[in-house]
Protein backbone atom coordinates (compact mmCIF):
# COMPACT_ATOMS: atom_id res chain seq x y z
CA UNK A 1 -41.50 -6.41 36.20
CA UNK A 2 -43.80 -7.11 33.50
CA UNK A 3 -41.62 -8.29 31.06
CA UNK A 4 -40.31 -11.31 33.39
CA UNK A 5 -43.89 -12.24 34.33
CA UNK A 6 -44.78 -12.22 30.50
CA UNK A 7 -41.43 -14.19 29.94
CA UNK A 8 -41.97 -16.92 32.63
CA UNK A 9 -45.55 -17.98 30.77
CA UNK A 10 -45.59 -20.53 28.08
CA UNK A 11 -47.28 -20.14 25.10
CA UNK A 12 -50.93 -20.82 26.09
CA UNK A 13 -50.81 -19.30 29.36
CA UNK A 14 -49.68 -16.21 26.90
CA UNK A 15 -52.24 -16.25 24.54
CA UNK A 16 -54.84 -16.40 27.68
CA UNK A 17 -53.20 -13.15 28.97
CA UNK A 18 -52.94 -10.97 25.79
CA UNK A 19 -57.29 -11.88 25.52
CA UNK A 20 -57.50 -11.77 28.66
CA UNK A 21 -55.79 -7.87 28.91
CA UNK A 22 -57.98 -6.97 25.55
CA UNK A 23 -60.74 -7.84 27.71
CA UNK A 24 -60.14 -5.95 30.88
CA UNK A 25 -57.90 -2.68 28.39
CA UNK A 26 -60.01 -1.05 26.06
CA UNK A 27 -57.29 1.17 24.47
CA UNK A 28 -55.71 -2.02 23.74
CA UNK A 29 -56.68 -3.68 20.64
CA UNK A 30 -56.24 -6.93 18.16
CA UNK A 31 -55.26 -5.93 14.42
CA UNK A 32 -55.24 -7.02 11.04
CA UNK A 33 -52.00 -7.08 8.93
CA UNK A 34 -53.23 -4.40 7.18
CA UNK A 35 -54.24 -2.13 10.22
CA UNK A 36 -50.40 -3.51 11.52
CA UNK A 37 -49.09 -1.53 8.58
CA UNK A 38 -51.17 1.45 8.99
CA UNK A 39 -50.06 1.73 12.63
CA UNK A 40 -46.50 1.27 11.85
CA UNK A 41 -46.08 5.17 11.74
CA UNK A 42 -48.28 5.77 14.26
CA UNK A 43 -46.93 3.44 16.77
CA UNK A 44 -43.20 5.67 15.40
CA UNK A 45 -44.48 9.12 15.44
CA UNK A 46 -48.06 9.96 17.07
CA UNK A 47 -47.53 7.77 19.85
CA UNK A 48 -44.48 9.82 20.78
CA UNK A 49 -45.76 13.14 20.08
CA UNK A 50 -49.30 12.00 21.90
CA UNK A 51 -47.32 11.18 25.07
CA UNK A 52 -45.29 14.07 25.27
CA UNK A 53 -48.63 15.91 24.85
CA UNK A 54 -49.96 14.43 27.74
CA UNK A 55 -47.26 15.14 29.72
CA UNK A 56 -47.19 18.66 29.10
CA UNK A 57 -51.08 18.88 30.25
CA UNK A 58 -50.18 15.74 33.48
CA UNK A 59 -49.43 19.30 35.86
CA UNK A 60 -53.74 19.83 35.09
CA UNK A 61 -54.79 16.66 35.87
CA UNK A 62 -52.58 16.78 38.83
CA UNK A 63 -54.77 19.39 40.37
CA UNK A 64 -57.33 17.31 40.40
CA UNK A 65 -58.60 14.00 42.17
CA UNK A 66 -56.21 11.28 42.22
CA UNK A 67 -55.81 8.75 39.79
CA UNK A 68 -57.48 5.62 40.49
CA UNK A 69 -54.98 3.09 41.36
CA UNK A 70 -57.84 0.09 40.22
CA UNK A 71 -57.13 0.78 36.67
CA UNK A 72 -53.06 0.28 36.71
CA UNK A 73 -52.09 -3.35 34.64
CA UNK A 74 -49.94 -3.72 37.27
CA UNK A 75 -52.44 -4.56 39.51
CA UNK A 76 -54.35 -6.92 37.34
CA UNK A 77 -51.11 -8.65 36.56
CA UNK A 78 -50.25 -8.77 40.63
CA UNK A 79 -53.71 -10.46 41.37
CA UNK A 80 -53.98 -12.71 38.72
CA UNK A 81 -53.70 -16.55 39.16
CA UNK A 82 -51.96 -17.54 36.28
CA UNK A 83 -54.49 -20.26 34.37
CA UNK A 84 -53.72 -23.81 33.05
CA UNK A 85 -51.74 -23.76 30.18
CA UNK A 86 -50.68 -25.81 27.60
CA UNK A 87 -53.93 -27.32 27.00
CA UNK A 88 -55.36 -26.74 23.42
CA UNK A 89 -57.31 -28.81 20.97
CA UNK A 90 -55.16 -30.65 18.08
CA UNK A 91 -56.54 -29.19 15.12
CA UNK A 92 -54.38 -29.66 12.03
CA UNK A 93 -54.57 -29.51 8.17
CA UNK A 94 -54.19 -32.78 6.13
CA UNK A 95 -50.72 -31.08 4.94
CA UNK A 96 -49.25 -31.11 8.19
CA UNK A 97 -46.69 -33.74 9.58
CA UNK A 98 -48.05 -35.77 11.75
CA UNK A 99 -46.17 -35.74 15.73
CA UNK A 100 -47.08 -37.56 18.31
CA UNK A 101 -47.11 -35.22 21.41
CA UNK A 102 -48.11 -36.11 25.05
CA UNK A 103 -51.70 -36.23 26.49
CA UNK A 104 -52.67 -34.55 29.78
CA UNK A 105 -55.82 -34.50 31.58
CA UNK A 106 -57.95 -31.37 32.25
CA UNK A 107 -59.64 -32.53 35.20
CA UNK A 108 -57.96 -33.05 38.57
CA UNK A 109 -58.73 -35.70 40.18
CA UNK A 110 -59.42 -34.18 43.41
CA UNK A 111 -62.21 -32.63 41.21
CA UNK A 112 -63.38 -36.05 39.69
CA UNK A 113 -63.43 -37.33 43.29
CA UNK A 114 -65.88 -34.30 44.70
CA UNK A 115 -68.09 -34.98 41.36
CA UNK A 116 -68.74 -38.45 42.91
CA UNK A 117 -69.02 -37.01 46.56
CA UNK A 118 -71.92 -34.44 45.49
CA UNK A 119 -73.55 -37.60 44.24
CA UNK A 120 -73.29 -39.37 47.75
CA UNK A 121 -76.05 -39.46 51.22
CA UNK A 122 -74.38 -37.84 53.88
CA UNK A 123 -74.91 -35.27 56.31
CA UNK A 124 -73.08 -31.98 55.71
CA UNK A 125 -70.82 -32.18 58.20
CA UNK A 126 -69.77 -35.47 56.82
CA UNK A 127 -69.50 -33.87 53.48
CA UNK A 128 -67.16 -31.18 54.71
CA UNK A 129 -65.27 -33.90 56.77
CA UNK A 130 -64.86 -36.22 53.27
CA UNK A 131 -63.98 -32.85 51.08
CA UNK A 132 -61.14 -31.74 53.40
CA UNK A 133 -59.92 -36.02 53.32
CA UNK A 134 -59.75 -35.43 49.20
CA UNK A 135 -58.23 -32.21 49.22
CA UNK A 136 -55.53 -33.15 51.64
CA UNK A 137 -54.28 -36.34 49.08
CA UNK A 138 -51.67 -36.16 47.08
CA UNK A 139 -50.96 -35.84 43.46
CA UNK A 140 -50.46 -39.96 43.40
CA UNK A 141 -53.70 -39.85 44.93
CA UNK A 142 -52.14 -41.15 48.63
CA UNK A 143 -53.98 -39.67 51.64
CA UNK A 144 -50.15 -39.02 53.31
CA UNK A 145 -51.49 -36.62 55.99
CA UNK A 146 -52.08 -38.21 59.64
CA UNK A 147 -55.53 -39.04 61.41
CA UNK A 148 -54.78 -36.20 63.86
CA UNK A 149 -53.26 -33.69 61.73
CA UNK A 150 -56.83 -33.95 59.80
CA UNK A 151 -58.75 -33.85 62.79
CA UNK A 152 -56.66 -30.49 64.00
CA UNK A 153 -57.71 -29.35 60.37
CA UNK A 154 -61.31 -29.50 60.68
CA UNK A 155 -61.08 -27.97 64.15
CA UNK A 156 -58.84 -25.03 63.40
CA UNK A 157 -60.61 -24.41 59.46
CA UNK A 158 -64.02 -26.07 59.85
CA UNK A 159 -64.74 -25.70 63.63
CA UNK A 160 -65.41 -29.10 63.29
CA UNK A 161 -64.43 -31.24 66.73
CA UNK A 162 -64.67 -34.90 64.32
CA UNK A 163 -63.47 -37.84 66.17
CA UNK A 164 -61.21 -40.39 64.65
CA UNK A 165 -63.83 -42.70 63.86
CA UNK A 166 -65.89 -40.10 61.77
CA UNK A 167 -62.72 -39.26 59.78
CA UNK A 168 -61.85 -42.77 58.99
CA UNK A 169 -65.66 -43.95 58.08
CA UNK A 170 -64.99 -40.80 55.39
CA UNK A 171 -61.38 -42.01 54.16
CA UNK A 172 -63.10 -45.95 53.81
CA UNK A 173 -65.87 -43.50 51.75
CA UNK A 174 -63.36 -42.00 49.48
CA UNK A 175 -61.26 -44.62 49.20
CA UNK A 176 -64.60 -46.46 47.47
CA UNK A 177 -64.55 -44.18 44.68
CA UNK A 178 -62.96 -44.30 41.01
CA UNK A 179 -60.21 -45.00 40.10
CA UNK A 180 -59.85 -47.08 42.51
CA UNK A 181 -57.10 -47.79 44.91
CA UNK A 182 -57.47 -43.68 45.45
CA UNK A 183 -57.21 -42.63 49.25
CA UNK A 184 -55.00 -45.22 50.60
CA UNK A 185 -52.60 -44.73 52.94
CA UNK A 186 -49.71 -46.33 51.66
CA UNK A 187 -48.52 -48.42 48.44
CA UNK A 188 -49.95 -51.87 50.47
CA UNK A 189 -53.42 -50.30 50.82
CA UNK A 190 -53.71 -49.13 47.58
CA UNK A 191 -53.09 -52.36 45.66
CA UNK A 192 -54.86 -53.74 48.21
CA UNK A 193 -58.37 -51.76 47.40
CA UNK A 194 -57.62 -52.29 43.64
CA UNK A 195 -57.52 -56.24 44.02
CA UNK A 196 -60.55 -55.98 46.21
CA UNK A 197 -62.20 -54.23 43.74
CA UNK A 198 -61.80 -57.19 41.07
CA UNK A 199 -65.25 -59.02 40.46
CA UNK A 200 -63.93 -62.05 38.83
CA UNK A 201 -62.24 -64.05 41.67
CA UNK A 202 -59.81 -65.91 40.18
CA UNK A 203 -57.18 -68.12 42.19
CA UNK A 204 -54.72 -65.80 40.76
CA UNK A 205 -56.39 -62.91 42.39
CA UNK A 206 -57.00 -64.33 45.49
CA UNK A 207 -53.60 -65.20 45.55
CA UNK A 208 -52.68 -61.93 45.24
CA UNK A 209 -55.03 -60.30 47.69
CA UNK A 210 -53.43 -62.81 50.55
CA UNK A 211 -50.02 -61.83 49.45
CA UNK A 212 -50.76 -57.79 50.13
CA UNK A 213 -52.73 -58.62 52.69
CA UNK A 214 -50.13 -61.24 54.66
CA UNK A 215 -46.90 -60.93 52.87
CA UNK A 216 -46.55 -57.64 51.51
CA UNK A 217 -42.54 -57.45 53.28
CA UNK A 218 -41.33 -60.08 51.63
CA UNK A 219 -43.21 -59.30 48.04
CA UNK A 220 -41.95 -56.00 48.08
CA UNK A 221 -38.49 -57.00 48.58
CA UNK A 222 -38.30 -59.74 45.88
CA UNK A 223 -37.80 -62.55 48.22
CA UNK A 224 -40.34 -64.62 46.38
CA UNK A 225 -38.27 -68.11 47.05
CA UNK A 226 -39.80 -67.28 50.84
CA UNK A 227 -43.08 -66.95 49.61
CA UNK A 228 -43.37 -70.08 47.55
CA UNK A 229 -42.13 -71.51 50.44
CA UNK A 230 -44.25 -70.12 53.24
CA UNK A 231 -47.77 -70.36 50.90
CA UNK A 232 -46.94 -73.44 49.75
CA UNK A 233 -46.99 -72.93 46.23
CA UNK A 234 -45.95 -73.43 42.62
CA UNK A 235 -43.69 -70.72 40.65
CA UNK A 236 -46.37 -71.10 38.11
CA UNK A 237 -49.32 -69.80 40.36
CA UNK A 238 -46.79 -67.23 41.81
CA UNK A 239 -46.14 -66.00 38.57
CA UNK A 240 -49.69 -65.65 38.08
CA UNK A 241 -50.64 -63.65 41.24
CA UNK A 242 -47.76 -61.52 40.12
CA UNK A 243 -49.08 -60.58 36.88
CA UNK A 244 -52.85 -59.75 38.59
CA UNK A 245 -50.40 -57.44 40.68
CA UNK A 246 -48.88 -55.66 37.67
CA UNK A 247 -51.84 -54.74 36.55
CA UNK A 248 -52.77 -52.40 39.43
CA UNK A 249 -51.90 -48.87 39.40
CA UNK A 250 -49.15 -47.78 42.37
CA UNK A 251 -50.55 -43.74 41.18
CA UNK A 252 -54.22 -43.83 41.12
CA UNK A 253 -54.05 -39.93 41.16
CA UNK A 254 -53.43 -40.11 37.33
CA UNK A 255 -56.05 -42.78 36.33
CA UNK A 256 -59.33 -40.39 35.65
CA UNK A 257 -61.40 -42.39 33.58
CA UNK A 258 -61.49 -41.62 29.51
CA UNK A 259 -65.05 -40.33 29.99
CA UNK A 260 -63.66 -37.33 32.37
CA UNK A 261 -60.68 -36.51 29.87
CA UNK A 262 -60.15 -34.35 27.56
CA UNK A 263 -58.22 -35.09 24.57
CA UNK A 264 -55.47 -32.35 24.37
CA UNK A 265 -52.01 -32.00 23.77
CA UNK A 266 -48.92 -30.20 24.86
CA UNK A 267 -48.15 -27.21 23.17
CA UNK A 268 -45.00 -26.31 22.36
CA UNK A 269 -43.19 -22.44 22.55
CA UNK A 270 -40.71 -23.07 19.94
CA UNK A 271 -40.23 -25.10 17.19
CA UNK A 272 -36.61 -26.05 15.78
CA UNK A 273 -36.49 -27.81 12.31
CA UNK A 274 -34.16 -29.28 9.66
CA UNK A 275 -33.58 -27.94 6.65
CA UNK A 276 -31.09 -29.97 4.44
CA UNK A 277 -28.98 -30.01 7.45
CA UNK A 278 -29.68 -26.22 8.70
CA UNK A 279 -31.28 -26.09 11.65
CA UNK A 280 -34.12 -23.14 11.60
CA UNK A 281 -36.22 -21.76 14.57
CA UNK A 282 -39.32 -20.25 15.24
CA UNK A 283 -41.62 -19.25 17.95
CA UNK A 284 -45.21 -20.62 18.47
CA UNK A 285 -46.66 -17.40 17.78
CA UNK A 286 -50.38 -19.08 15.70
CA UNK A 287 -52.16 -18.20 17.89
CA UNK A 288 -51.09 -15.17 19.33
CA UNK A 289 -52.45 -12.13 18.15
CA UNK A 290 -51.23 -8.12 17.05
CA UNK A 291 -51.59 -5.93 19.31
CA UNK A 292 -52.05 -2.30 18.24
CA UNK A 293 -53.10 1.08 21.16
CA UNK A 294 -56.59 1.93 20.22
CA UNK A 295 -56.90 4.37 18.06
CA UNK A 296 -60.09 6.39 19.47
CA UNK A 297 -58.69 6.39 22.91
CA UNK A 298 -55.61 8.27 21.26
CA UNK A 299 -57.92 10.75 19.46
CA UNK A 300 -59.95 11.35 22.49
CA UNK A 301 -56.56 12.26 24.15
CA UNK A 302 -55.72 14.79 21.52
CA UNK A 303 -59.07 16.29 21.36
CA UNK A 304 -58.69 17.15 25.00
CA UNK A 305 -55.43 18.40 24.32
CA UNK A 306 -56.48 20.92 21.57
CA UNK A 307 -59.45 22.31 23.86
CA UNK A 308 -58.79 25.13 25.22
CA UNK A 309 -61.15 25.40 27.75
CA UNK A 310 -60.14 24.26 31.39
CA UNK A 311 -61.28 20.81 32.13
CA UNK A 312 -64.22 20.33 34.50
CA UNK A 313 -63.44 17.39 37.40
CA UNK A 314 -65.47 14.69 35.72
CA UNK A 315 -63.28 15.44 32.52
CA UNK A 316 -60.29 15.48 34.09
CA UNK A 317 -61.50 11.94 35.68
CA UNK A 318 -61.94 10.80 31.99
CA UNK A 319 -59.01 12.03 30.79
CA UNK A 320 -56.69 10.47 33.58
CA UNK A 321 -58.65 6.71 33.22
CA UNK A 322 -58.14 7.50 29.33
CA UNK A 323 -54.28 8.09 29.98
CA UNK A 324 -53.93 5.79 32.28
CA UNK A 325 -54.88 2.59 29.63
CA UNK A 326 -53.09 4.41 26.67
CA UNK A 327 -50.32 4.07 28.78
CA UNK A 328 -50.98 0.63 30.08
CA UNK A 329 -51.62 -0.75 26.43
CA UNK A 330 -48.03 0.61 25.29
CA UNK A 331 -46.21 -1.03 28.60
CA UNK A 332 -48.01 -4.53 26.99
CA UNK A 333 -47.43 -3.73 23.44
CA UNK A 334 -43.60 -3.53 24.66
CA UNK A 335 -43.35 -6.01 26.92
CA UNK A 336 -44.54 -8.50 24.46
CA UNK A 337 -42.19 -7.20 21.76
CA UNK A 338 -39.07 -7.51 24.29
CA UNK A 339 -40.37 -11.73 25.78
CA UNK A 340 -40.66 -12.12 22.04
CA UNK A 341 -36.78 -10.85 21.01
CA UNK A 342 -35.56 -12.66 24.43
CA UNK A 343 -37.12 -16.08 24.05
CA UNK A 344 -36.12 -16.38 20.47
CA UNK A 345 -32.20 -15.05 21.23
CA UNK A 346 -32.24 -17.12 24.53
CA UNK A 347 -33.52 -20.26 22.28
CA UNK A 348 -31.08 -20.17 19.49
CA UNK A 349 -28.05 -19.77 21.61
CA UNK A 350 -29.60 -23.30 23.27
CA UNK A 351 -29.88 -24.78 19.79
CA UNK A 352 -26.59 -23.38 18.80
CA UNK A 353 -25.01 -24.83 21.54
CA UNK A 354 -26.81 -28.61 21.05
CA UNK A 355 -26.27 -28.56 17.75
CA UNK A 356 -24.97 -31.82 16.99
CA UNK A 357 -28.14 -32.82 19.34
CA UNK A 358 -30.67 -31.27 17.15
CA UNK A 359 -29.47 -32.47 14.17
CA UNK A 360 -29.15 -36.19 14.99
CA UNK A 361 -31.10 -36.98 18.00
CA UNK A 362 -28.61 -38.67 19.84
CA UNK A 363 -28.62 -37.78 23.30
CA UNK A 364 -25.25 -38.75 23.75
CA UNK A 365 -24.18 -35.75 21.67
CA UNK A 366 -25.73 -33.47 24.20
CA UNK A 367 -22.78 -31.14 25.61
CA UNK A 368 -22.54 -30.12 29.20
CA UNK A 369 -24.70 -27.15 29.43
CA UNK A 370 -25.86 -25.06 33.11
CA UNK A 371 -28.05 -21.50 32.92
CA UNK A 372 -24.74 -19.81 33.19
CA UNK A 373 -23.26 -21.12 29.51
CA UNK A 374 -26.09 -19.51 28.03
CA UNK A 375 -26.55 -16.30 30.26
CA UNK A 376 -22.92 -15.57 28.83
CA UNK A 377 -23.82 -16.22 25.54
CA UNK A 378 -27.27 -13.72 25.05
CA UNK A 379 -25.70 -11.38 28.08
CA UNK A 380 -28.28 -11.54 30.11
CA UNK A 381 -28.55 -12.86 34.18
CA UNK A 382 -28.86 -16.54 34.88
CA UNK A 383 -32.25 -15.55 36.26
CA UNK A 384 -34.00 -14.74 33.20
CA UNK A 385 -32.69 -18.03 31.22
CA UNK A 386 -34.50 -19.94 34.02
CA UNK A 387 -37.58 -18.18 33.24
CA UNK A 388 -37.34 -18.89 29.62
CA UNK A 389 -36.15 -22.57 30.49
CA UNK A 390 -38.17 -23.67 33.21
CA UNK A 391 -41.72 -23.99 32.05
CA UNK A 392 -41.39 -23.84 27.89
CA UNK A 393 -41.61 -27.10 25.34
CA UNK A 394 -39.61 -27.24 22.58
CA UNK A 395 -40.91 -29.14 19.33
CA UNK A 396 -37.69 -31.43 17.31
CA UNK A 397 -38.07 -33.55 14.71
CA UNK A 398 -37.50 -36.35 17.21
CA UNK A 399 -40.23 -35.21 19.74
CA UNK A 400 -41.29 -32.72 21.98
CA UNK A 401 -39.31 -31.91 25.32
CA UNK A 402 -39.23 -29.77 27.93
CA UNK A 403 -36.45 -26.85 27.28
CA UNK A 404 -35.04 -27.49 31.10
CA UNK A 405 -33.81 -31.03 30.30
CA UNK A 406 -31.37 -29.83 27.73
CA UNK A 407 -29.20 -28.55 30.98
CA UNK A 408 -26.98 -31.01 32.80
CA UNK A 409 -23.79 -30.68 34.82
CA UNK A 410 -20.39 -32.26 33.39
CA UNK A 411 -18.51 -34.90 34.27
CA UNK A 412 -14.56 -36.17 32.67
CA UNK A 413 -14.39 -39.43 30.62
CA UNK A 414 -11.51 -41.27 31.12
CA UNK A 415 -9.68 -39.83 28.02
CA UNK A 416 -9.86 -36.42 29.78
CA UNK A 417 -13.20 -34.81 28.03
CA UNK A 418 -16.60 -33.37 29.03
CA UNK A 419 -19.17 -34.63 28.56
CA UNK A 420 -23.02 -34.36 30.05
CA UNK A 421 -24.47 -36.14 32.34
CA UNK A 422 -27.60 -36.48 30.38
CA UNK A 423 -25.64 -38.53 27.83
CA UNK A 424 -23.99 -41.17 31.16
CA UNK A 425 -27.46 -41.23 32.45
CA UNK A 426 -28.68 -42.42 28.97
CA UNK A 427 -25.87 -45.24 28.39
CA UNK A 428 -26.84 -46.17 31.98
CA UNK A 429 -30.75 -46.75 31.21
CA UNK A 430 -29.95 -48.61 28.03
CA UNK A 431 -27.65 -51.25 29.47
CA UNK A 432 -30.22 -51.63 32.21
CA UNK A 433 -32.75 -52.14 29.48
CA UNK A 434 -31.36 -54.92 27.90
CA UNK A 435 -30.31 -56.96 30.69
CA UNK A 436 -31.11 -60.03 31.88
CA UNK A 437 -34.17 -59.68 34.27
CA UNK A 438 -33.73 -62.73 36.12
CA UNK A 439 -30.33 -61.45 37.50
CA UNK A 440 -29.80 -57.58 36.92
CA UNK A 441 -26.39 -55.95 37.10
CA UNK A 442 -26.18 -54.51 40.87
CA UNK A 443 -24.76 -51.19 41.03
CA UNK A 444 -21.26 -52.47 41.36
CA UNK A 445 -21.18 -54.05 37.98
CA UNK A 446 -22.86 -51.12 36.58
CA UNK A 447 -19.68 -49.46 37.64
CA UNK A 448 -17.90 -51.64 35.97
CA UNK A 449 -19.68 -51.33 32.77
CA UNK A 450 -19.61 -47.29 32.42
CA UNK A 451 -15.95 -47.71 33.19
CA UNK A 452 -15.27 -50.71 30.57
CA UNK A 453 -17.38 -47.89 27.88
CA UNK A 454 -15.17 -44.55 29.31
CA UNK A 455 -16.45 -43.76 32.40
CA UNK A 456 -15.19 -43.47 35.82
CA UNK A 457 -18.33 -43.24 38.17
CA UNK A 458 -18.01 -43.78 41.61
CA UNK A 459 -20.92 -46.44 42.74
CA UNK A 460 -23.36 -44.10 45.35
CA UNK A 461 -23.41 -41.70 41.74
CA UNK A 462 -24.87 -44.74 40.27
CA UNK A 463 -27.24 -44.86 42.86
CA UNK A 464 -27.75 -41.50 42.49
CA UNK A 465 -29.01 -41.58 38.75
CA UNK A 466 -31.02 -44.51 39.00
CA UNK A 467 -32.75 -43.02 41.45
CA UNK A 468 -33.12 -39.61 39.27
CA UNK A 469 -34.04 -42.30 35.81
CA UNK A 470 -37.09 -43.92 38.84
CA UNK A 471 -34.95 -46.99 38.32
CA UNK A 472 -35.09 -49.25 41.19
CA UNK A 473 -32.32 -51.17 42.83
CA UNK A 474 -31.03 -54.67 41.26
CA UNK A 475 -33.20 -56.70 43.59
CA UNK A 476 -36.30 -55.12 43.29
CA UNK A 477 -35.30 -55.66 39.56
CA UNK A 478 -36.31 -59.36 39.58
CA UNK A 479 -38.83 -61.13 37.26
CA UNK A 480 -39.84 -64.35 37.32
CA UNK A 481 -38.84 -65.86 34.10
């Protein structure tokens, strides 16, 4: 249905598909304010009358060819890969506030790493061998797929029969790219290629290279009494080697360099605001333009109307294509008008319902809250809340977020009440924050802690959450002081 595909897009994916259906719709058009007005009553009263017109003349056209299927939205909505979104230029007036709001890149690295392959000597089968190594790598940037599943790739998809030592001379070529440390295998390799990489050879960095090289087991696992032990050295050049370490990146996938980036920001769908302690919302709609049914496409539909003559083939072609968008523009028109009046109902029931959140900032006032809370609340199926939910930002005067992290499951203090998991997950990250990194609290006297502040969590659910927060475990906690 074309209102959930319209209600699933965030804003700039939206604004792409209202030009983007002016472009391929010509009885759909942009309008001023003032042509907005003018339209009102037509949109009211011709539109109506015009359709039930062409309804009344439909048993004509019907005697004639077919309609041509190629013409139907639908089927420019079905084939359509939905484009990258959320990706817009910060432009701003000097009157605006001022919010920070998260950077992403607009080049994949997979694409930055082909750039540098078109600039490489090879043959082109080793090109096609290399291009199938960097598409197969993962977002981190990790080539996770075996030697012989690649090898069954380029046979099956590239009738290429490549032996294992032409595949690996191609990952050793990727992996010599930028950023580096891209193409490796696993986390060893990849810090491994990075500290490789290093020109200035320090005895902290060859320290470090021996320990990934050698000792990666016991680095990995904190046992770093073992190491000083077994390389015979001081805590002090230890420490150092560990800092060289820190520097490396464990996801080259996200490092593109600054010179292949493009400074843009998130974009957010909705906007809720503070007004001496109201809380008001609004849609990102700045960018998004009126959309009105042409108004020569209707007049050529009543001209053919009032002709009395019977309409030659070609005309009756005409008229059908002619139909066909004027009926296609008014499916948009509505569709719009109906994502518009859901996301905004859908949104303030959310803010409603985080009130206390919204107007604070504390996340520890966030309530329980699941798709079904709010599918009660608007009357409308879980299903269409996730839509809304799953892929839209909202803009607070405390940041920008994605809409889906508002939801949590519930959980009983010890006095009895509800409250969200969001807010134990929060208390949890803060006391791990401030602790002592020389000896962190293991997951037993993290237990101990939420209990001692209200709340009775069973250990593995600590587990559980640091593992959801991408905190690791208490040893692999450590620093060296």
């Amino acid at each position: 249905m074309l209102v959930l595909r319209l209600l699933q897009e965030p804003v700039l994916s939206f604004e792409q598909r209202i030009k983007q259906e002016i472009e391929e719709n010509p009885a759909l058009d942009e309008s001023t304010d003032q042509e907005i007005e003018q339209d009102e009553y037509s949109d009211e009263h011709n539109l109506e009358s015009i359709a039930s017109d062409e309804d009344e003349f439909q048993d004509e056209l019907s005697d004639g060819p077919e309609l041509n299927n190629e013409f139907s939205i639908e089927d420019y909505l079905e084939d359509e890969e939905i484009p990258a979104y959320r990706l817009v230029p910060s432009y701003s007036s000097p009157d605006e506030e001022k919010r920070e709001h998260p950077v992403i890149s607009t080049i994949s690295f997979q694409d930055f790493l082909l750039a540098q392959l078109g600039l490489s000597r090879f043959t082109d089968r080793e090109f096609i061998v290399a291009s199938t190594i960097i598409g197969n790598l993962d977002e981190s940037g990790y080539l996770r797929r075996e030697q012989a599943a690649l090898i069954d790739d380029l046979a099956f998809n590239q009738n290429i029969s490549a032996s294992p030592d032409e595949v690996e001379k191609m990952v050793l070529l990727v992996q010599s790219f930028d950023p580096p440390g891209i193409g490796a295998r696993d986390l060893r390799e990849c810090l491994l290629i990075q500290l490789n990489r290093i020109p200035d050879r320090t005895p902290a960095v060859e320290l470090a290279t021996l320990i990934m090289r050698d000792h990666f087991g016991e680095f990995s696992k904190r046992r770093f009494d073992k190491l000083i032990a077994r390389l015979k050295i001081s805590e002090a050049e230890l420490k150092e080697a560990i800092q060289e370490i820190q520097k490396l990146s464990p996801k080259p996938g996200g490092n593109i360099p600054e010179t292949a980036r493009l400074e843009e920001y998130i974009i957010p769908d909705f906007i809720v605001t503070n007004v001496d302690g109201e809380l008001e919302l609004t849609l990102n709609n700045r960018n998004t333009p009126e959309l009105i049914v042409n108004r020569q496409y209707q007049d050529m539909i009543q001209a053919f109307i009032r002709k009395k003559t019977k309409a030659t083939s070609s005309e009756k072609e005409a008229i059908s294509f002619i139909k066909q968008k004027l009926d296609s523009a008014r499916g948009f028109i509505d569709a719009i008008k109906q994502r518009q009046e859901t996301l905004f109902k859908t949104m303030t029931a959310i803010m409603e319902y985080q009130k206390k959140y919204f107007l604070t900032g504390d996340e520890t006032k966030l309530r329980p809250m699941i798709l079904k809370d709010i599918a009660e609340i608007v009357n409308l199926d879980i299903s269409t809340i996730s839509r809304v939910a799953n892929s839209k930002y909202v803009q607070t005067p405390f940041g920008t977020f994605l809409l889906k992290t508002f939801f949590s499951e519930s959980m009983q203090n010890v006095k009895g009440e509800e409250v969200s998991t969001r807010e134990i997950k929060k208390i949890l990250q803060d006391i791990i924050e401030e602790e002592d990194k020389s000896a962190p609290f293991t997951d037993d006297q993290l237990v101990d802690m939420l209990k001692g502040k209200g709340y009775n969590i069973a250990r593995r659910t600590i587990s559980k959450y640091r593992k959801q927060l991408n905190i690791p475990s208490a040893r692999l906690r450590v620093e060296l002081q």
